[in-house]
PDB file of N, CA and C in Angstrom:
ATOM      1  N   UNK A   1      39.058 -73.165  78.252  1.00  0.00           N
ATOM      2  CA  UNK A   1      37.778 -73.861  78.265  1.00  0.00           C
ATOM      3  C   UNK A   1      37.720 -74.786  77.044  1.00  0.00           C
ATOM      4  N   UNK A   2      37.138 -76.033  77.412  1.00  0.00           N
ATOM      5  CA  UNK A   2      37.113 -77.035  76.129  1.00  0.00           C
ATOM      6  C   UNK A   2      36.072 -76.680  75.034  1.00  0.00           C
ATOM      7  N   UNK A   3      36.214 -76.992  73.914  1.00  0.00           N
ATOM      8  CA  UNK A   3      35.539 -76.592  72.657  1.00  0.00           C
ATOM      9  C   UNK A   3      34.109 -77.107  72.857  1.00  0.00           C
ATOM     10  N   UNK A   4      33.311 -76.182  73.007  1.00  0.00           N
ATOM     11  CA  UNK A   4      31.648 -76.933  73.029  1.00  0.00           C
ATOM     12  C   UNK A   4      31.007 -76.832  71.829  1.00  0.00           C
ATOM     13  N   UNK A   5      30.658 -77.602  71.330  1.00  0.00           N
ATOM     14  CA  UNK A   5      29.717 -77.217  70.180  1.00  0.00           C
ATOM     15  C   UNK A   5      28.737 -76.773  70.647  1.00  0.00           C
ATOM     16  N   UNK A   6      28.010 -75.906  69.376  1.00  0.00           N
ATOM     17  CA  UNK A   6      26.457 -75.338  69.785  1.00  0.00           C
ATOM     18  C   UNK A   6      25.606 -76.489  70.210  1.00  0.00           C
ATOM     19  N   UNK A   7      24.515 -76.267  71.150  1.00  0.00           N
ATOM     20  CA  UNK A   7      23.860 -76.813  71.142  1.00  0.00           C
ATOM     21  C   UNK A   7      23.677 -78.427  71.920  1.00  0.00           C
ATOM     22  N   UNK A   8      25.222 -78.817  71.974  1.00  0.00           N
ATOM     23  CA  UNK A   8      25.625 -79.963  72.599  1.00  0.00           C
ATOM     24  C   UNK A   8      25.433 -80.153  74.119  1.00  0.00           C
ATOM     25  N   UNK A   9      24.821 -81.156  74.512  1.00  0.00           N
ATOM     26  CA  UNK A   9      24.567 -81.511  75.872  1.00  0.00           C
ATOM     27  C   UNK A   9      25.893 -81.826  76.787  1.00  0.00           C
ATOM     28  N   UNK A  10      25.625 -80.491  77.948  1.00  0.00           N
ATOM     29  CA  UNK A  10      27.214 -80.947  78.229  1.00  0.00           C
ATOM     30  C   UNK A  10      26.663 -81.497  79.883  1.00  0.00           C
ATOM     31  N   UNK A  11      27.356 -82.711  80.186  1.00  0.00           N
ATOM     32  CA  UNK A  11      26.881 -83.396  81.532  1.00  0.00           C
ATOM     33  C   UNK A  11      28.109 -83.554  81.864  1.00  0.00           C
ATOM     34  N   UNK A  12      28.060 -83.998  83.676  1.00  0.00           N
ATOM     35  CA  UNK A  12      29.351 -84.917  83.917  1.00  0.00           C
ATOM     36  C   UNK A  12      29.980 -83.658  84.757  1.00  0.00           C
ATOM     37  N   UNK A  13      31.216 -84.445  84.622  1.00  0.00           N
ATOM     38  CA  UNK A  13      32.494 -83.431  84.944  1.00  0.00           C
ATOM     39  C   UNK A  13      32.598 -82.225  83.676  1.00  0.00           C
ATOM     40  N   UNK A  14      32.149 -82.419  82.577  1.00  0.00           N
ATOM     41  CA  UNK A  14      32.158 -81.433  81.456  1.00  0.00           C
ATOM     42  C   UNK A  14      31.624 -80.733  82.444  1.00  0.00           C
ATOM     43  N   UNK A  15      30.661 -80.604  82.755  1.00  0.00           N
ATOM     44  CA  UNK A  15      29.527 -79.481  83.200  1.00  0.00           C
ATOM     45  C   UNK A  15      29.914 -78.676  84.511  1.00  0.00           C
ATOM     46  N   UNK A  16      30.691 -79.969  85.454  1.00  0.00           N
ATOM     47  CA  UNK A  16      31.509 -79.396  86.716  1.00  0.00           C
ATOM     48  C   UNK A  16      32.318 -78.025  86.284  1.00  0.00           C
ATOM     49  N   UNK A  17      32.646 -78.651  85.330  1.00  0.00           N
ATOM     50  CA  UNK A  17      34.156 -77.724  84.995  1.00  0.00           C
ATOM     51  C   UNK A  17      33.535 -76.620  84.242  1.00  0.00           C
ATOM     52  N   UNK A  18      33.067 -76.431  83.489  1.00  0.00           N
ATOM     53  CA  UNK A  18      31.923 -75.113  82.461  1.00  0.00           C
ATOM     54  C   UNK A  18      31.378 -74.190  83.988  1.00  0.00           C
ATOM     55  N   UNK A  19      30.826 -74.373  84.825  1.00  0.00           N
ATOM     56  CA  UNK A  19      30.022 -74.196  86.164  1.00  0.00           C
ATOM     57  C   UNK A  19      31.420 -73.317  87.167  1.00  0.00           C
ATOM     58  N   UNK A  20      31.849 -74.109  87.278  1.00  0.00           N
ATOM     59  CA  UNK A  20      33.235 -73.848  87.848  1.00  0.00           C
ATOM     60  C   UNK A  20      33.624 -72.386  87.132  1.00  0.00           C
ATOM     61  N   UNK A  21      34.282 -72.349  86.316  1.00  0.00           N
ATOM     62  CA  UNK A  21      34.507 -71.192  85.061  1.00  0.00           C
ATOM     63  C   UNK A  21      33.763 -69.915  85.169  1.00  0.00           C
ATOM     64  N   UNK A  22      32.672 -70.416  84.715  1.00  0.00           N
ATOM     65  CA  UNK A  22      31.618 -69.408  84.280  1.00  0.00           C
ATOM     66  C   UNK A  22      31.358 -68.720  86.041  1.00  0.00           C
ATOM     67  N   UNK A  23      31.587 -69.636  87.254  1.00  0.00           N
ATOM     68  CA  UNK A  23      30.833 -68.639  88.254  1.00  0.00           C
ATOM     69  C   UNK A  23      32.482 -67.392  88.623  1.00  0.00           C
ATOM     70  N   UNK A  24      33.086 -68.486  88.494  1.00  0.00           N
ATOM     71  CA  UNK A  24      34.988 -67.494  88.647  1.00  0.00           C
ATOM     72  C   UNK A  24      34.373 -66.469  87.771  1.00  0.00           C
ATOM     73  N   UNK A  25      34.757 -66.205  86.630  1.00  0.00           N
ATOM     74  CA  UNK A  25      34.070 -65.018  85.918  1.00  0.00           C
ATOM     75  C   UNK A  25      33.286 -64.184  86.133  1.00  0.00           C
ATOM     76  N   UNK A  26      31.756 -65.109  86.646  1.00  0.00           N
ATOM     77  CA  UNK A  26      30.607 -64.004  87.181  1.00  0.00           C
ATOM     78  C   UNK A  26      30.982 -63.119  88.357  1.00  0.00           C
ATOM     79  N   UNK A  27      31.683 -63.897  89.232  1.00  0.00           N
ATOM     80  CA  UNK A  27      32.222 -63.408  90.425  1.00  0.00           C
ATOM     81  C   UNK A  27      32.932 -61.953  90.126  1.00  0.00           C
ATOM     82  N   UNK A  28      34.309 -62.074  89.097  1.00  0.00           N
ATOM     83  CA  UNK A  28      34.655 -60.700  89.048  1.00  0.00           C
ATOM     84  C   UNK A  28      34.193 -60.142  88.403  1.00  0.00           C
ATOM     85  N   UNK A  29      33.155 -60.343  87.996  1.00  0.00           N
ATOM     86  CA  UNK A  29      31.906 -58.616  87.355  1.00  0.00           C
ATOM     87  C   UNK A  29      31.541 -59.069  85.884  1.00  0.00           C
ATOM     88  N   UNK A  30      31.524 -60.403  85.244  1.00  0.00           N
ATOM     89  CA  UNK A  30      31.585 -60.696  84.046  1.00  0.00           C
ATOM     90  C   UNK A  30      29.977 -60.514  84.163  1.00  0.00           C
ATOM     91  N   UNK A  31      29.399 -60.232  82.677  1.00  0.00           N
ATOM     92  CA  UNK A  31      27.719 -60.592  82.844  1.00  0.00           C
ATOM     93  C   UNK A  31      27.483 -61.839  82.170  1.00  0.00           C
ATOM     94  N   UNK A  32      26.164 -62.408  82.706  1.00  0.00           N
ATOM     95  CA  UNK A  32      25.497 -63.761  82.160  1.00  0.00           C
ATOM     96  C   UNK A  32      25.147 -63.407  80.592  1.00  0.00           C
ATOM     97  N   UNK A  33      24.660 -62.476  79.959  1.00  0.00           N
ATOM     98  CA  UNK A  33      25.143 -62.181  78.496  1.00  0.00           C
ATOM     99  C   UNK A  33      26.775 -61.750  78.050  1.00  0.00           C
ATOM    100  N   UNK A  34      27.857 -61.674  78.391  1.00  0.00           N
ATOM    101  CA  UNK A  34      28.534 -61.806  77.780  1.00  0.00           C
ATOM    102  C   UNK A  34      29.506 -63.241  78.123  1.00  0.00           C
ATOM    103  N   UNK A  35      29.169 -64.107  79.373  1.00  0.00           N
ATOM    104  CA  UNK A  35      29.378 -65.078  79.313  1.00  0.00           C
ATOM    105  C   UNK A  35      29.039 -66.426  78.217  1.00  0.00           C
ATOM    106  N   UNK A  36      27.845 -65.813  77.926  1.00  0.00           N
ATOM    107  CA  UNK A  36      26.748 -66.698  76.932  1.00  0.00           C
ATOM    108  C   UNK A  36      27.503 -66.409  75.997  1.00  0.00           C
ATOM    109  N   UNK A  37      28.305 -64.983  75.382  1.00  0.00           N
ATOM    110  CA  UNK A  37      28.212 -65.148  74.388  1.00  0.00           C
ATOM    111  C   UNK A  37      29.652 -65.506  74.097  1.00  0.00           C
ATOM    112  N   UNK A  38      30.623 -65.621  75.195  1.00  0.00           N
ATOM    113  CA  UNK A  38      31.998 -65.602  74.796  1.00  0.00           C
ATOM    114  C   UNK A  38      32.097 -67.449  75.050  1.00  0.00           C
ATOM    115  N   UNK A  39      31.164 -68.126  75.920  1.00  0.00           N
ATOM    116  CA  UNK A  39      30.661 -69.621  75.606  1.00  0.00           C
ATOM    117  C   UNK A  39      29.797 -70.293  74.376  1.00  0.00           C
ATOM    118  N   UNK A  40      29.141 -69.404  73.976  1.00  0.00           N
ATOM    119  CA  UNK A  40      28.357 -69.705  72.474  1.00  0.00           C
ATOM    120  C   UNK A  40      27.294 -70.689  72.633  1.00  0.00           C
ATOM    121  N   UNK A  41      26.724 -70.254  74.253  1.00  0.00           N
ATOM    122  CA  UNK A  41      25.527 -71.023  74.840  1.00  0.00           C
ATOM    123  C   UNK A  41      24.593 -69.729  75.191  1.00  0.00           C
ATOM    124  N   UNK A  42      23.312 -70.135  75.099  1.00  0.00           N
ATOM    125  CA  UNK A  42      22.497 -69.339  75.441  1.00  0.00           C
ATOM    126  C   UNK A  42      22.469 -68.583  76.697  1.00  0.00           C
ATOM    127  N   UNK A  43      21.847 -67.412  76.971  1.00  0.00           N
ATOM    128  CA  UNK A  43      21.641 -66.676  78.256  1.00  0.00           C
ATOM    129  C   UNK A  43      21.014 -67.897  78.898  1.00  0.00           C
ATOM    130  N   UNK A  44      19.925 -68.280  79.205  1.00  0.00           N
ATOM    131  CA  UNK A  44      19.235 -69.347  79.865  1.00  0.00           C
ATOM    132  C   UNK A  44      19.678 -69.891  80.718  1.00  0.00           C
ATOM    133  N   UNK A  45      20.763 -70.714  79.760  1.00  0.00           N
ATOM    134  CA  UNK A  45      21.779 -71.920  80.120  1.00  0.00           C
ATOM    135  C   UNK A  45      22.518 -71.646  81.136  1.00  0.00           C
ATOM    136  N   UNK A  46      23.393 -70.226  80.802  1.00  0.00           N
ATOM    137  CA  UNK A  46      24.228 -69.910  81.329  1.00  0.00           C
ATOM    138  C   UNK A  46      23.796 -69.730  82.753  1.00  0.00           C
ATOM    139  N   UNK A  47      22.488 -68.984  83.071  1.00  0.00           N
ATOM    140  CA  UNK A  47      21.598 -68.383  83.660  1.00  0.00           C
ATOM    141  C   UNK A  47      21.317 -69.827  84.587  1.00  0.00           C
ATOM    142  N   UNK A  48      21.297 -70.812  84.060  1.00  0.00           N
ATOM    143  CA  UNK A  48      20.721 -72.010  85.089  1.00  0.00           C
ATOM    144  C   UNK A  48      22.231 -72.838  85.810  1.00  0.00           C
ATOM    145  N   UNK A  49      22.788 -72.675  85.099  1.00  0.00           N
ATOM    146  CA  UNK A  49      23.882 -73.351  85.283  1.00  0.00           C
ATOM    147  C   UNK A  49      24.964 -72.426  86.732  1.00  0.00           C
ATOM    148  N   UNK A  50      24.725 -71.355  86.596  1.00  0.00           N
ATOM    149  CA  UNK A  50      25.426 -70.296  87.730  1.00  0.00           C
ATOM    150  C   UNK A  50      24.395 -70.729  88.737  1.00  0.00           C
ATOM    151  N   UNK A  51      23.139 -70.546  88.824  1.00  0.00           N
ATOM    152  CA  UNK A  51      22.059 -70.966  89.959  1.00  0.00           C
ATOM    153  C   UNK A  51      22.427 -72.238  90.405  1.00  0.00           C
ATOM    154  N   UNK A  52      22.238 -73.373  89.583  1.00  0.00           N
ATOM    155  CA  UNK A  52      22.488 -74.235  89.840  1.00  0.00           C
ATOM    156  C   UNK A  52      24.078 -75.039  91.028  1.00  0.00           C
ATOM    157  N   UNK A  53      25.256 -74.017  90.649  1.00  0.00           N
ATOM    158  CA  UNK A  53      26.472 -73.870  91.255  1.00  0.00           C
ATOM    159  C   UNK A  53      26.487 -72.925  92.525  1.00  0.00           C
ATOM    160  N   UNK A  54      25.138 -72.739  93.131  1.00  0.00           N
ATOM    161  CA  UNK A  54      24.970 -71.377  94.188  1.00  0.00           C
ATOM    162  C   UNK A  54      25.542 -70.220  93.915  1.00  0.00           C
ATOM    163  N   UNK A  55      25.548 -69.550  92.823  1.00  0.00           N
ATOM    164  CA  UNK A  55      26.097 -67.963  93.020  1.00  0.00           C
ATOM    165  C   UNK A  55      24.721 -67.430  93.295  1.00  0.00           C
ATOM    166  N   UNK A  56      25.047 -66.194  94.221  1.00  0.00           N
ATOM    167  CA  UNK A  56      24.114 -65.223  94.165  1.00  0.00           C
ATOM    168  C   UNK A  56      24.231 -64.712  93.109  1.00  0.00           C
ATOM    169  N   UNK A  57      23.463 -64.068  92.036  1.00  0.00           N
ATOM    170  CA  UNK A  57      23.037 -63.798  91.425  1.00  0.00           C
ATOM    171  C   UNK A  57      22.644 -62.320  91.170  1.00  0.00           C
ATOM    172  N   UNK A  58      23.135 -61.128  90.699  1.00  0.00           N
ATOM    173  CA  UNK A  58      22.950 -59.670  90.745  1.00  0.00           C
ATOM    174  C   UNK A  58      22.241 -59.387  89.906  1.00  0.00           C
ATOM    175  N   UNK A  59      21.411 -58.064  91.056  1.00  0.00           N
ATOM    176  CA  UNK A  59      20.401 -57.596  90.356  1.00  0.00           C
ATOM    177  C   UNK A  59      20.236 -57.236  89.098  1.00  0.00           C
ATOM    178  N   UNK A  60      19.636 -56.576  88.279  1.00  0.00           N
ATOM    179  CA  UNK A  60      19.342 -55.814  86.941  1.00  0.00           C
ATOM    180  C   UNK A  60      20.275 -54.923  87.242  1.00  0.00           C
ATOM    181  N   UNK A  61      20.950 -54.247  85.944  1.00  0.00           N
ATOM    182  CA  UNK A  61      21.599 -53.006  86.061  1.00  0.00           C
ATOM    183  C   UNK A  61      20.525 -52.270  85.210  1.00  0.00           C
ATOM    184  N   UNK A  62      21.089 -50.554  84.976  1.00  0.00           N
ATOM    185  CA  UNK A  62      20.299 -49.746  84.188  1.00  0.00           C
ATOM    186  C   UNK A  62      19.389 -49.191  85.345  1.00  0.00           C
ATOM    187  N   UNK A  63      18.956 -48.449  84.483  1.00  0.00           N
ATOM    188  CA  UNK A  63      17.405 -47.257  85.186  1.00  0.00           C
ATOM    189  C   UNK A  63      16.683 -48.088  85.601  1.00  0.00           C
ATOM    190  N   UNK A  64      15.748 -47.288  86.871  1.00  0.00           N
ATOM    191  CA  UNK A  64      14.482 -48.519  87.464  1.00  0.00           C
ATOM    192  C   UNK A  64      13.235 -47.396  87.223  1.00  0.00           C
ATOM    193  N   UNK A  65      12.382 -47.512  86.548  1.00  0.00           N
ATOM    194  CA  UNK A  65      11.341 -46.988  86.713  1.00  0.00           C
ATOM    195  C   UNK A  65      10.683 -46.420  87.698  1.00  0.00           C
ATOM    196  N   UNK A  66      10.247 -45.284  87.831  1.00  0.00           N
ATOM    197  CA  UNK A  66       9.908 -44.638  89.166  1.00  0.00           C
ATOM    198  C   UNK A  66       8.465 -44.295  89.070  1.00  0.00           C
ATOM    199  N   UNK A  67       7.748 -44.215  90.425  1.00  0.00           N
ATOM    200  CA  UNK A  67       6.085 -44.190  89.962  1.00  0.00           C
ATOM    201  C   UNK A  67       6.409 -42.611  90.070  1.00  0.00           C
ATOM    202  N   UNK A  68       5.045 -42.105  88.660  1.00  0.00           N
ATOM    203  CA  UNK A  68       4.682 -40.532  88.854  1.00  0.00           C
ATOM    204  C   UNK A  68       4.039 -40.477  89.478  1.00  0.00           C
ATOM    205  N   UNK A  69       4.041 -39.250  90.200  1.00  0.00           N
ATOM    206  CA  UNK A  69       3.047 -38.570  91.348  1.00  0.00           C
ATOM    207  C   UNK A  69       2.415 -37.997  90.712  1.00  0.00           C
TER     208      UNK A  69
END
């Protein structure tokens, strides 16, 4: 993956190719926080940018709250 600086606006084919990447990854079980962080872009980003490329998108992991009776 090409060197992004923080913070830098990435458009274009940059962005094709980041999109591209990041959904290969999500696909085999990577998470949108450790994508963010092994890209050094925010959850958000990362988070809009997979939507944006059509992945479905997986649920929450962890415990789900259950109502008391």
């Amino acid at each position: 993956m090409a060197d992004l600086k923080k913070g830098a606006r990435i458009t274009g084919s940059t962005r094709d190719k980041l999109a591209a990447d990041l959904k290969k990854k999500y696909e085999k079980g990577a998470s949108i926080r450790a994508l963010a962080e092994s890209t050094g872009r925010s959850y958000g980003f990362v988070h809009r940018v997979l939507s944006e490329s059509g992945v479905q998108l997986r649920g929450r992991g962890g415990a789900t709250r259950t109502k008391k009776k």
